[in-house]
Protein backbone atom coordinates (compact mmCIF):
# COMPACT_ATOMS: atom_id res chain seq x y z
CA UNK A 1 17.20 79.26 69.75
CA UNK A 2 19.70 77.32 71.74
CA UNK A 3 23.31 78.02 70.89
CA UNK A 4 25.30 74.75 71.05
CA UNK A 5 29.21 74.83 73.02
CA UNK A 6 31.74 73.14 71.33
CA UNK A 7 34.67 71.98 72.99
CA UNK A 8 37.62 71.17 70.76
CA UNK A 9 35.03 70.82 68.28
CA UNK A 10 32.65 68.02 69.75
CA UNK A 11 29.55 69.32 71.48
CA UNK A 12 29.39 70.22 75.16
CA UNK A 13 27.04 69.68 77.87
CA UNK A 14 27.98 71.91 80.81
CA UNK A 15 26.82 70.35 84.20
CA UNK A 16 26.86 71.43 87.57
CA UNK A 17 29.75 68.88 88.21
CA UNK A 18 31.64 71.62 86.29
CA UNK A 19 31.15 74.33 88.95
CA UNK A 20 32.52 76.93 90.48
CA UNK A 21 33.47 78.47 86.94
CA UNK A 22 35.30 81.89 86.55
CA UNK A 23 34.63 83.04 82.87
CA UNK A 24 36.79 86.25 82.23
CA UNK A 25 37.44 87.98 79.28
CA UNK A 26 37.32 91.88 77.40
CA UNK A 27 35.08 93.64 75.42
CA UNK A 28 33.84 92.16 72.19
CA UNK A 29 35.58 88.68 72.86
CA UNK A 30 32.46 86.06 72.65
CA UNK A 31 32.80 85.88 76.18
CA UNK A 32 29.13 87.45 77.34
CA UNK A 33 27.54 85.39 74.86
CA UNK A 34 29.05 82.10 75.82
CA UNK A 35 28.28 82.63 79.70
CA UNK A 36 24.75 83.21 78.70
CA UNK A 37 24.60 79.99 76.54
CA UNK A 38 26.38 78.17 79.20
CA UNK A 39 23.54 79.44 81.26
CA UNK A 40 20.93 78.33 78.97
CA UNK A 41 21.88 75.26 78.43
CA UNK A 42 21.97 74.18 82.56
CA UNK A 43 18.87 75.41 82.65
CA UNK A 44 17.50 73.12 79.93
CA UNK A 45 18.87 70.57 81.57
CA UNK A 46 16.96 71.19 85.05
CA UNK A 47 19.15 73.63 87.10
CA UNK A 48 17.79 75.65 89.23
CA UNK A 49 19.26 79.20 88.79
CA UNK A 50 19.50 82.82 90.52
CA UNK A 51 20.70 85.45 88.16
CA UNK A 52 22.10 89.13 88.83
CA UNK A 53 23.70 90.45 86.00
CA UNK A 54 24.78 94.30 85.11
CA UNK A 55 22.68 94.94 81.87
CA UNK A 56 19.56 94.25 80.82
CA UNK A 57 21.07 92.62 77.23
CA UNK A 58 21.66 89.34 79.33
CA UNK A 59 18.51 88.97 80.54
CA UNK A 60 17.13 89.33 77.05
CA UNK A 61 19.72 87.11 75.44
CA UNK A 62 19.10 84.11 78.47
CA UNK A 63 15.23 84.44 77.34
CA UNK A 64 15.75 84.66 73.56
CA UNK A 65 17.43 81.44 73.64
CA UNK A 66 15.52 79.92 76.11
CA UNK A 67 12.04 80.59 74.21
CA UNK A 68 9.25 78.59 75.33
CA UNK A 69 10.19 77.96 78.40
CA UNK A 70 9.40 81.48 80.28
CA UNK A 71 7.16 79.86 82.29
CA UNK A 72 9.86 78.94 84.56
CA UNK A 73 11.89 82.06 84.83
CA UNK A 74 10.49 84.90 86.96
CA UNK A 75 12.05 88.56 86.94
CA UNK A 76 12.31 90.46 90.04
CA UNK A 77 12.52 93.62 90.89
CA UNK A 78 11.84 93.43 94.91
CA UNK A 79 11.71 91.49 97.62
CA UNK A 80 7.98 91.17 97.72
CA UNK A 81 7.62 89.61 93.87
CA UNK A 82 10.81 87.32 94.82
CA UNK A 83 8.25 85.81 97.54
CA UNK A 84 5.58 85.71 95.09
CA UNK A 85 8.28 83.97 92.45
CA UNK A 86 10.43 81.80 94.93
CA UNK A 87 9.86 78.36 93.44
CA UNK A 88 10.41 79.54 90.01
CA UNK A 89 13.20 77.34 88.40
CA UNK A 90 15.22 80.61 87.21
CA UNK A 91 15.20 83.85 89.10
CA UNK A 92 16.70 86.82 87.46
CA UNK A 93 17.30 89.95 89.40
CA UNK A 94 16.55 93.49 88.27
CA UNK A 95 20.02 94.47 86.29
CA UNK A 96 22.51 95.80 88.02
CA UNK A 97 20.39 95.77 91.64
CA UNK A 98 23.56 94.65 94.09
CA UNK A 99 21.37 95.69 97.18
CA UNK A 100 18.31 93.53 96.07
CA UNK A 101 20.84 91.01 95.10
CA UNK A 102 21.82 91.06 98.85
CA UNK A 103 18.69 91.55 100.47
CA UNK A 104 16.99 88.72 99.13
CA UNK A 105 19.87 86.23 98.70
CA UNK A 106 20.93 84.80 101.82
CA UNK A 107 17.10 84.40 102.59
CA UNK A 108 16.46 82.51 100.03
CA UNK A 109 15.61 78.90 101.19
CA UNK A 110 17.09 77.01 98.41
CA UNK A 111 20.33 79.15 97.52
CA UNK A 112 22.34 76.09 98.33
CA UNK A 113 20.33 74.28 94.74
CA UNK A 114 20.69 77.07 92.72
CA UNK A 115 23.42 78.12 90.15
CA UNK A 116 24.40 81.63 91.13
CA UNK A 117 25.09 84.05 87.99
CA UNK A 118 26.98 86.90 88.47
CA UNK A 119 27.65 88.64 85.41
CA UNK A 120 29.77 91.47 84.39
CA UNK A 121 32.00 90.95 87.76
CA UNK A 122 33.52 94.46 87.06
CA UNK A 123 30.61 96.21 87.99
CA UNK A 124 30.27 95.16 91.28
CA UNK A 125 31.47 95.80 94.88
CA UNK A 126 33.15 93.33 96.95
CA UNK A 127 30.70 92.46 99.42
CA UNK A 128 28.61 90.21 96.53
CA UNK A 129 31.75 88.12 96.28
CA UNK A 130 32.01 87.84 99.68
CA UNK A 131 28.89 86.21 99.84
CA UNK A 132 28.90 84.05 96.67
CA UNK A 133 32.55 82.47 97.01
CA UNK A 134 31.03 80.93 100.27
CA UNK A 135 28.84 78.51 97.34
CA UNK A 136 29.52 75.86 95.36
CA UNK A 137 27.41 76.84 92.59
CA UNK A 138 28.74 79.52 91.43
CA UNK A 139 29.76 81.24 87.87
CA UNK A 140 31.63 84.55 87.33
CA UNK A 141 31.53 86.65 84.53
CA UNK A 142 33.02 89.24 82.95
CA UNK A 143 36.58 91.30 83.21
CA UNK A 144 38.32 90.02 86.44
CA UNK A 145 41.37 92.74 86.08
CA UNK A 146 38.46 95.41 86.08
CA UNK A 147 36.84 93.66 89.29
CA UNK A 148 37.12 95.10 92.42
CA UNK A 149 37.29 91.80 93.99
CA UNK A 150 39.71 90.64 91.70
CA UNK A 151 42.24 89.23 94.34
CA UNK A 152 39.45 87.85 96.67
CA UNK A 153 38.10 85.89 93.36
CA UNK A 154 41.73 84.51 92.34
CA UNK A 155 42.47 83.47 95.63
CA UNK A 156 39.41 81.37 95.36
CA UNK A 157 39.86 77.79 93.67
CA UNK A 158 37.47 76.99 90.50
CA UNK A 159 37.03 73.82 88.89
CA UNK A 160 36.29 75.39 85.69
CA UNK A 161 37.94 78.86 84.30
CA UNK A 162 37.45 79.48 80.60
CA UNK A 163 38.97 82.82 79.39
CA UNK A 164 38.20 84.56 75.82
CA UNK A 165 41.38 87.17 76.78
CA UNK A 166 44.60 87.28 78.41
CA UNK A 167 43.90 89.05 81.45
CA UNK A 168 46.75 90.84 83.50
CA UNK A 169 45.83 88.33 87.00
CA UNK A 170 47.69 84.91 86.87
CA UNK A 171 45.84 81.99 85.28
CA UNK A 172 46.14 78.57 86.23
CA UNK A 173 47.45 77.45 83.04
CA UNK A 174 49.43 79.75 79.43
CA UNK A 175 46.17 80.82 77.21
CA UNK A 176 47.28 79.93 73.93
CA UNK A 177 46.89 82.12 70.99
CA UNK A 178 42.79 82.37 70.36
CA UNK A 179 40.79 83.02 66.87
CA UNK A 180 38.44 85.93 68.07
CA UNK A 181 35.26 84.80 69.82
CA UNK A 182 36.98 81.83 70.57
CA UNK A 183 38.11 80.83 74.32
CA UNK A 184 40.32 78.16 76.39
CA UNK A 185 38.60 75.97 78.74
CA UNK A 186 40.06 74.62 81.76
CA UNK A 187 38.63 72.04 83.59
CA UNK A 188 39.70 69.49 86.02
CA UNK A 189 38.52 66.32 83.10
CA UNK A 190 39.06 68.77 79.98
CA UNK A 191 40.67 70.86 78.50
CA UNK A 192 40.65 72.47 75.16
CA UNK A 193 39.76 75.22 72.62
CA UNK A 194 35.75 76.31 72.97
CA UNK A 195 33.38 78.41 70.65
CA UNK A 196 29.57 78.84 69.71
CA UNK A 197 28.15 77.39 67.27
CA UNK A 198 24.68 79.12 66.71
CA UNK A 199 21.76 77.10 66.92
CA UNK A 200 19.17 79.53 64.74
């Protein structure tokens, strides 16, 4: 089921208009969960996505809330079923694949549409941020301190950066004190406090 975003405490509907977004934050802090429901939810509303995450637990958590719609989300694992799966709405890549990830990528004839996921930032090597920065599109997960590309990714402007922690890199704007699994949003028309509310 759907987990709804609420931003100081009113419901809300991310949109592409909201994009690039840098979502950082440490272990345990609501922050995976909340980039997954962010994810959901553009894709309910008729995004077209490409997904490379670290962990298989994202994948599972994208579908679980997504249920009844798997018709329109393909997993691959290689070039050949990306082919067979290219007009699939949502297109997540084997966990943790960075080569596949940049195999397939910059083929892909409709990158420019799609939301590009990369989740759990800290995992991976520079060269996938050199390639995703270049899109609009785009939403980054996970611990920027821990990130390779951590000054390559700050140097980069977002419209939207919500963060769950204080991380060590300079924000553009003082994170207030947070409840736990609680975050700050920061967006060029909002701003505020922003949590899950679960929708089981």
């Amino acid at each position: 089921m759907l987990n709804k975003i609420l931003l100081n405490n009113e419901e809300y509907q991310p949109n592409e208009r909201d994009l690039p977004c840098l979502i950082t934050y440490g272990e345990k802090t609501g922050g995976s969960q909340f980039t997954m429901t962010l994810t959901a939810n553009l894709f309910l509303s008729g995004s077209k996505i490409l997904i490379l995450t670290a962990y298989p637990m994202a994948r599972e958590n994208f579908m679980e809330q997504t249920k009844g719609r798997e018709g329109d989300v393909a997993y691959v694992e290689s070039a050949d079923q990306l082919e067979q799966n290219k007009d699939a709405q949502v297109i997540i890549l084997k966990s943790g694949d960075q080569d596949l990830f940049l195999g397939v990528a910059p083929g892909m004839g409709d990158i420019n549409e799609r939301v590009i996921l990369v989740k759990n930032i800290e995992v991976f090597n520079e060269s996938i941020f050199d390639f995703v920065l270049d899109f609009q599109k785009v939403l980054l997960s996970g611990d920027v301190d821990k990130c390779e590309a951590r000054d390559l990714i700050m140097e980069s402007k977002f419209r939207t950066v919500v963060a769950f922690s204080e991380p060590k890199v300079k924000l553009p704007f003082e994170l207030p004190e947070l409840p736990k699994y609680q975050g700050y949003f920061w967006g060029e028309a909002r701003k505020g406090a922003v949590r899950l509310e679960n929708g089981g």
